[in-house]
C-alpha atoms as a PDB file:
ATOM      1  CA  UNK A   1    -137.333 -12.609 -64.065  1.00  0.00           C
ATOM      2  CA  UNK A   2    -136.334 -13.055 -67.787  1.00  0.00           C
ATOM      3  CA  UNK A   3    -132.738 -12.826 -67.990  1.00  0.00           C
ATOM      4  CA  UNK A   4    -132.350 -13.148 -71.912  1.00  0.00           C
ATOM      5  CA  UNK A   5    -132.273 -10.525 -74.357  1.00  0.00           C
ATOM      6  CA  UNK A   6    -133.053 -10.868 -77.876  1.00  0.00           C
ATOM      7  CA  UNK A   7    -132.140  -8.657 -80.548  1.00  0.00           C
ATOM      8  CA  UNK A   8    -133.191  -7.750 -84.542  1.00  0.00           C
ATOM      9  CA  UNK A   9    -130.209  -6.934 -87.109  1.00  0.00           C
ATOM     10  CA  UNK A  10    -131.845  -6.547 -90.280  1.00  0.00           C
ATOM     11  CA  UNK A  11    -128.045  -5.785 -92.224  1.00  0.00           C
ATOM     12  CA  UNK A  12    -124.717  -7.045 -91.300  1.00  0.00           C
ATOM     13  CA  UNK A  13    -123.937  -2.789 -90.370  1.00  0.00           C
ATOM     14  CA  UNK A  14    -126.378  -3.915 -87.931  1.00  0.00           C
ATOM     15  CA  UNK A  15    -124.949  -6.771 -86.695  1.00  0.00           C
ATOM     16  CA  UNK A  16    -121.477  -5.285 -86.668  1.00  0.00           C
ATOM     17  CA  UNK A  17    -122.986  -1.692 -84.768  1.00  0.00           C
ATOM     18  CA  UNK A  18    -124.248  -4.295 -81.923  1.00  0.00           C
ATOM     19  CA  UNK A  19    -120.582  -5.786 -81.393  1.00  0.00           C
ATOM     20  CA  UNK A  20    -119.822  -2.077 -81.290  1.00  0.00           C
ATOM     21  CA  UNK A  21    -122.016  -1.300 -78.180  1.00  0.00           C
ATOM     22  CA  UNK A  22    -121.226  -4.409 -76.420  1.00  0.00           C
ATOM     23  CA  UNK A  23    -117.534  -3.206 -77.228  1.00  0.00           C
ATOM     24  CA  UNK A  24    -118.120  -0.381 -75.258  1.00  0.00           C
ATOM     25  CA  UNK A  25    -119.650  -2.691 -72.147  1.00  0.00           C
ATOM     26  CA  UNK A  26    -117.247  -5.452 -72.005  1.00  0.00           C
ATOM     27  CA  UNK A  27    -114.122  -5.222 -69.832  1.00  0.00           C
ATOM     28  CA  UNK A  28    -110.681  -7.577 -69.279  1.00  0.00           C
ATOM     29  CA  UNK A  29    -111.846 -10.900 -68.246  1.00  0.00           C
ATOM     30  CA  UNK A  30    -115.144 -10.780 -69.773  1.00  0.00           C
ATOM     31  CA  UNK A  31    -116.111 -14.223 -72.052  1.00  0.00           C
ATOM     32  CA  UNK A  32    -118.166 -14.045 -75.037  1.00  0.00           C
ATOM     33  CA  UNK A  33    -119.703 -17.366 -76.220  1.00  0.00           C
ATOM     34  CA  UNK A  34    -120.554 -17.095 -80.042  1.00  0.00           C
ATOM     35  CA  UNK A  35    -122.949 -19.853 -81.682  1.00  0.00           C
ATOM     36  CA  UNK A  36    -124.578 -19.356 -85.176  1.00  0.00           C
ATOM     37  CA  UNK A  37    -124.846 -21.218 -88.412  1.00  0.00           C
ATOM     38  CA  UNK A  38    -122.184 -20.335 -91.121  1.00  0.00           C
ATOM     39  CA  UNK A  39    -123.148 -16.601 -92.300  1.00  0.00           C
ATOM     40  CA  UNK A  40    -124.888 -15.696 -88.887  1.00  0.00           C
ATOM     41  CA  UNK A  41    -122.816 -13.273 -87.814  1.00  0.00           C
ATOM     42  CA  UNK A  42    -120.128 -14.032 -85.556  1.00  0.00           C
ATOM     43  CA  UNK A  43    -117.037 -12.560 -86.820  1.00  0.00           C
ATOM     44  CA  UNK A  44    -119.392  -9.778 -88.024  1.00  0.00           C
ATOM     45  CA  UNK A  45    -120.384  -9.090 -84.315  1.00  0.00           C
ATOM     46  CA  UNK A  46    -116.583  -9.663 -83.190  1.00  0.00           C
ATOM     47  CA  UNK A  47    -115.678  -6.765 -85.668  1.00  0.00           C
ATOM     48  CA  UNK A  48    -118.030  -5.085 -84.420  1.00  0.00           C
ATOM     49  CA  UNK A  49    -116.640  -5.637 -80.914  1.00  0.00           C
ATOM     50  CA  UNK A  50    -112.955  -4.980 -81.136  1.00  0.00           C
ATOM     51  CA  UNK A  51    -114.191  -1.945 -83.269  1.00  0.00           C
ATOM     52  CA  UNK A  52    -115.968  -0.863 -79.370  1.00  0.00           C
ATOM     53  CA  UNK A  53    -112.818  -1.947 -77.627  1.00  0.00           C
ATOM     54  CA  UNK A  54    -110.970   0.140 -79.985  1.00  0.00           C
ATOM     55  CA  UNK A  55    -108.046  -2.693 -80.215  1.00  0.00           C
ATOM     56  CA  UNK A  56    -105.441  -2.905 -83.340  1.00  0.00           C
ATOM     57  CA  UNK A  57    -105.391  -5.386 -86.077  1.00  0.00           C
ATOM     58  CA  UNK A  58    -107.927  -6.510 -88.939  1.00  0.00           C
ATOM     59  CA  UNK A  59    -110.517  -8.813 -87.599  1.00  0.00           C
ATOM     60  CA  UNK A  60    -110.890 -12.020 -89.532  1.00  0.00           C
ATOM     61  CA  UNK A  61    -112.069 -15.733 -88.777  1.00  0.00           C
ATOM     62  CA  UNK A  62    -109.474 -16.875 -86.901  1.00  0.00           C
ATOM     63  CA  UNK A  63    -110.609 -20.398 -88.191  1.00  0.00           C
ATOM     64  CA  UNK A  64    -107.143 -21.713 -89.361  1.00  0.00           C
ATOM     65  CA  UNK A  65    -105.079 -20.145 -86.469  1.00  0.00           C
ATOM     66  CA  UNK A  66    -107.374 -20.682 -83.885  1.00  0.00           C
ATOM     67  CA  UNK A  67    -106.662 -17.463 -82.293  1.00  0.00           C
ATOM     68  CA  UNK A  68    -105.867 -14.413 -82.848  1.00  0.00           C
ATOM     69  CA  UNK A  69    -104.519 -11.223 -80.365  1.00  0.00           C
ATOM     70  CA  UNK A  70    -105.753  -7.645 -80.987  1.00  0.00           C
ATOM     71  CA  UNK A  71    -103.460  -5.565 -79.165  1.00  0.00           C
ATOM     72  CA  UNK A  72    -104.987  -2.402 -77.558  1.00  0.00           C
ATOM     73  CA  UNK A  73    -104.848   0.910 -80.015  1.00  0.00           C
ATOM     74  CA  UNK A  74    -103.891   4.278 -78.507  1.00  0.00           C
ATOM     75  CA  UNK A  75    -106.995   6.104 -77.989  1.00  0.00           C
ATOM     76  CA  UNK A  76    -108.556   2.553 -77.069  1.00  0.00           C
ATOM     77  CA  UNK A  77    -110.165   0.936 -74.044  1.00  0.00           C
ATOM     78  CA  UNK A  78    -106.843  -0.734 -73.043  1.00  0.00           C
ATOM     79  CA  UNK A  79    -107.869  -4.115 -73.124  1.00  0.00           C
ATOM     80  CA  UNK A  80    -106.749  -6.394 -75.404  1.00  0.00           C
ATOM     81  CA  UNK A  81    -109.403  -8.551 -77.749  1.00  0.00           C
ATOM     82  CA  UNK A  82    -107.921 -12.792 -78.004  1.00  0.00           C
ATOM     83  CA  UNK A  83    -111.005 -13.881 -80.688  1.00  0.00           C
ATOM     84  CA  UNK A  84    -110.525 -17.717 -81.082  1.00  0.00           C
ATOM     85  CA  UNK A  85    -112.197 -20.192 -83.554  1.00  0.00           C
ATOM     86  CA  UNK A  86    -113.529 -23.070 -81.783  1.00  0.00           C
ATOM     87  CA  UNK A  87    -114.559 -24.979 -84.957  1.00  0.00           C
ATOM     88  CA  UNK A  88    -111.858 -27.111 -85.672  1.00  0.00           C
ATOM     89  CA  UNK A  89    -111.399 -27.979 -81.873  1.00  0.00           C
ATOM     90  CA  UNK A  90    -114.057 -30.644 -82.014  1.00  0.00           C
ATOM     91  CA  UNK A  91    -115.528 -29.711 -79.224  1.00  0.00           C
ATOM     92  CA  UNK A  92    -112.594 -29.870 -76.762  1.00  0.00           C
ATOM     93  CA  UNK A  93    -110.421 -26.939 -75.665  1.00  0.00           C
ATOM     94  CA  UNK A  94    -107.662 -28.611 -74.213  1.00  0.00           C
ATOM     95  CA  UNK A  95    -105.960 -27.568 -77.206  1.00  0.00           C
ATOM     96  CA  UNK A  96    -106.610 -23.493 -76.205  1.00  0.00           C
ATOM     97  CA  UNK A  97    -104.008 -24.145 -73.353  1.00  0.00           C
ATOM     98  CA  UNK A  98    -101.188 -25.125 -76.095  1.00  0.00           C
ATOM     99  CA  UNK A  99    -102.247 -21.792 -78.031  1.00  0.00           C
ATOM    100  CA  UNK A 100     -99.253 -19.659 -77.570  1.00  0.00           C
ATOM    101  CA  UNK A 101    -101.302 -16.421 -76.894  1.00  0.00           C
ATOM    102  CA  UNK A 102     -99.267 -12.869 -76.475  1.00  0.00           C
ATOM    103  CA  UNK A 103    -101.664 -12.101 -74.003  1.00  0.00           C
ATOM    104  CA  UNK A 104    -102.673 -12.692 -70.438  1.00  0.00           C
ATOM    105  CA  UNK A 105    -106.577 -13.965 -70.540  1.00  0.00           C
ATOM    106  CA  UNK A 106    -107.291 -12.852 -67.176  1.00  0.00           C
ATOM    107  CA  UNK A 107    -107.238  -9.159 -68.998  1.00  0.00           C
ATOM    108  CA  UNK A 108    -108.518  -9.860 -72.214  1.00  0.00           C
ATOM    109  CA  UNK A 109    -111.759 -10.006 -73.354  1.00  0.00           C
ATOM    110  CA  UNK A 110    -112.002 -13.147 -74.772  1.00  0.00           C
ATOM    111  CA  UNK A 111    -114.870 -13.844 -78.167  1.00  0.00           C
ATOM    112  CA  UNK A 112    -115.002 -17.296 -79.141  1.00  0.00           C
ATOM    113  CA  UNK A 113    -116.353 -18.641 -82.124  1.00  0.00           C
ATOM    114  CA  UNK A 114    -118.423 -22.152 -81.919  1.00  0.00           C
ATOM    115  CA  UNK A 115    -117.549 -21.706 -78.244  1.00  0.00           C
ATOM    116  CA  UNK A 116    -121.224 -23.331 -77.239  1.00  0.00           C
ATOM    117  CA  UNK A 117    -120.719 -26.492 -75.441  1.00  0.00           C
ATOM    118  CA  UNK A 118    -117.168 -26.453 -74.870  1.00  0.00           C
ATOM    119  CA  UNK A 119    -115.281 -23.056 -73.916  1.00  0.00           C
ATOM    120  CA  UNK A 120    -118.756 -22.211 -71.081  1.00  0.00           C
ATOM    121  CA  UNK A 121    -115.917 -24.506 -68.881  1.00  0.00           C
ATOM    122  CA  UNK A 122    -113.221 -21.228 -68.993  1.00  0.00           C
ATOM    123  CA  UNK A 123    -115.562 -19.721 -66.699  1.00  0.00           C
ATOM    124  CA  UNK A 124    -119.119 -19.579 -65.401  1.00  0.00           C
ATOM    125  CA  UNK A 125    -119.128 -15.720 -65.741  1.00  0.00           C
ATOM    126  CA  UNK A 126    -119.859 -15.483 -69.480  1.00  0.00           C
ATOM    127  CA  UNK A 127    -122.232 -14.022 -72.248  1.00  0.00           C
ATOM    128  CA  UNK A 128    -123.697 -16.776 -74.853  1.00  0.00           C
ATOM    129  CA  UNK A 129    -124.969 -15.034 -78.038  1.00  0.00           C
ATOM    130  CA  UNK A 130    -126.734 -17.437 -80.313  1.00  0.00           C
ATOM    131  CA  UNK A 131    -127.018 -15.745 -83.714  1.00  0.00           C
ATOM    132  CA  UNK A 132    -130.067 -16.867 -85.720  1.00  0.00           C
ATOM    133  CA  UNK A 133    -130.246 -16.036 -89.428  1.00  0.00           C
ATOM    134  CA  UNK A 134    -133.763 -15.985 -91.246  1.00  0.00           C
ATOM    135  CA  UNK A 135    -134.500 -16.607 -94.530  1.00  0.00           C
ATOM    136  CA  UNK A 136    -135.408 -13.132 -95.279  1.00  0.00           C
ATOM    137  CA  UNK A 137    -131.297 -12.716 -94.277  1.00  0.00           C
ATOM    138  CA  UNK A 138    -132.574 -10.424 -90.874  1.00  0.00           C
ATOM    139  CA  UNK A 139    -130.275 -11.846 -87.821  1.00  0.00           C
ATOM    140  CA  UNK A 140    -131.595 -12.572 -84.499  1.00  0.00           C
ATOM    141  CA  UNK A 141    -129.126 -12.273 -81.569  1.00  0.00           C
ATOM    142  CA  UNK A 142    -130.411 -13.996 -78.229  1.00  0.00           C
ATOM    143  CA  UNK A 143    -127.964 -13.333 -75.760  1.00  0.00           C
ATOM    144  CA  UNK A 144    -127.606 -15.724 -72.425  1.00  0.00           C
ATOM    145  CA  UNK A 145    -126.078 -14.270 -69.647  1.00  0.00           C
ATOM    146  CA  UNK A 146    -124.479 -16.342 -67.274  1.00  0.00           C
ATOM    147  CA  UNK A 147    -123.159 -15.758 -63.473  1.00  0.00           C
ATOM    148  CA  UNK A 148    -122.174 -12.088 -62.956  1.00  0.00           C
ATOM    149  CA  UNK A 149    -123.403 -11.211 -66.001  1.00  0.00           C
ATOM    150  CA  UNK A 150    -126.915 -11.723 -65.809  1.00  0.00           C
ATOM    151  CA  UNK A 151    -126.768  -8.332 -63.407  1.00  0.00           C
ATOM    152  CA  UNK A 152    -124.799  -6.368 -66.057  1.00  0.00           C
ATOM    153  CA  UNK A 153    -126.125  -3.639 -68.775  1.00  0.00           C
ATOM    154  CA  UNK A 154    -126.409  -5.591 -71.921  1.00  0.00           C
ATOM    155  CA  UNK A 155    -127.041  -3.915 -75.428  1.00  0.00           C
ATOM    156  CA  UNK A 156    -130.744  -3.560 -75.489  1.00  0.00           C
ATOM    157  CA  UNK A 157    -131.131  -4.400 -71.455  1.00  0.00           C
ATOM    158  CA  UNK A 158    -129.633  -2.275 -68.502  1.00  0.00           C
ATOM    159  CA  UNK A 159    -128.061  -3.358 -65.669  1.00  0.00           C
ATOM    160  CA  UNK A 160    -130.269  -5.149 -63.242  1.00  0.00           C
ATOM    161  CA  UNK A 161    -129.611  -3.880 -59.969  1.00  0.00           C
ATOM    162  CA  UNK A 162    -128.996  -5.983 -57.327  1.00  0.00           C
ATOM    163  CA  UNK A 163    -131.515  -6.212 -54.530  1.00  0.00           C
ATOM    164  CA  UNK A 164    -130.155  -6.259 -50.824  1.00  0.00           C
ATOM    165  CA  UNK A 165    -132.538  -6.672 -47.925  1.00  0.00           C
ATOM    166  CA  UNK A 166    -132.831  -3.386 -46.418  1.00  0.00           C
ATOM    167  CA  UNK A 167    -133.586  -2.857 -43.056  1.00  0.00           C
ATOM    168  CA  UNK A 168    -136.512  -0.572 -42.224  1.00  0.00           C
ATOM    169  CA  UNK A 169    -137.236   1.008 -39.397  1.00  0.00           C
ATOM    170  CA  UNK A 170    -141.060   1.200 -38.269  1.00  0.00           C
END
């Protein structure tokens, strides 16, 4: 069984409306992966998202903090959106442990940016998106659930349910 998911944005509203249903999906604890070109999409789909988690603050590439904390808004989800710029990491996140984040990431949804090949180590429950652009400027979203996720309703997919063996009676 096919586990992946892709998706068409023709326009960036698109792009940003998608971020904006998986807003409404995600909960505290959840790890978005985010890997793209420059002008794919990512921060685009993480306004998109904190938009859906209805969380506080403008959303912005985090690329020369690292990280940034969007506090929950009243009238929110409660749970608080940490979007972090892997770029400049190189590769290793030992540096997100020396981030002084306001926030405990157990109950955050955490989106990171360039996160392929490094952050999949924070945990092996996690959602990679890799954001495609074409040359006609239409985004493609192929998202990559990993661990518990690959059960879970994804935009475009619903949840897969489980199978259990049942016992039947003859």
């Amino acid at each position: 069984m096919a586990t992946s998911v892709s998706v068409t944005l023709p326009e960036v509203h698109d792009t940003e409306e998608f971020g904006r249903e998986l807003g409404g999906l995600v909960r505290g604890g959840d790890l978005v992966l985010l890997s793209g070109p420059l002008g794919a999409g990512k921060t685009a789909l993480v306004r998109g998202l904190a938009d859906g988690l209805g969380v506080t603050g403008r959303v912005s590439s985090p690329t020369f903090v690292i990280a940034r904390v969007h506090d929950p808004a009243p009238g929110g989800r409660g749970v608080p959106l940490v979007h972090v710029d892997a770029y400049r990491l190189g590769g290793h996140l030992d540096e997100l442990d020396d981030l002084d984040l306001d926030t405990d990431l157990v109950d955050a949804v955490v989106a990171v940016e360039w996160g392929e090949g490094a952050a999949e180590r924070l945990s092996e429950d996690h959602l990679l998106i890799k954001l495609e652009r074409r040359d006609d400027d239409v985004r493609i979203a192929h998202l990559h659930p990993h661990g518990a996720w690959v059960d879970r309703e994804l935009p475009g997919r619903p949840a897969i349910p489980r199978t259990t063996p049942s016992s039947t009676k003859s």
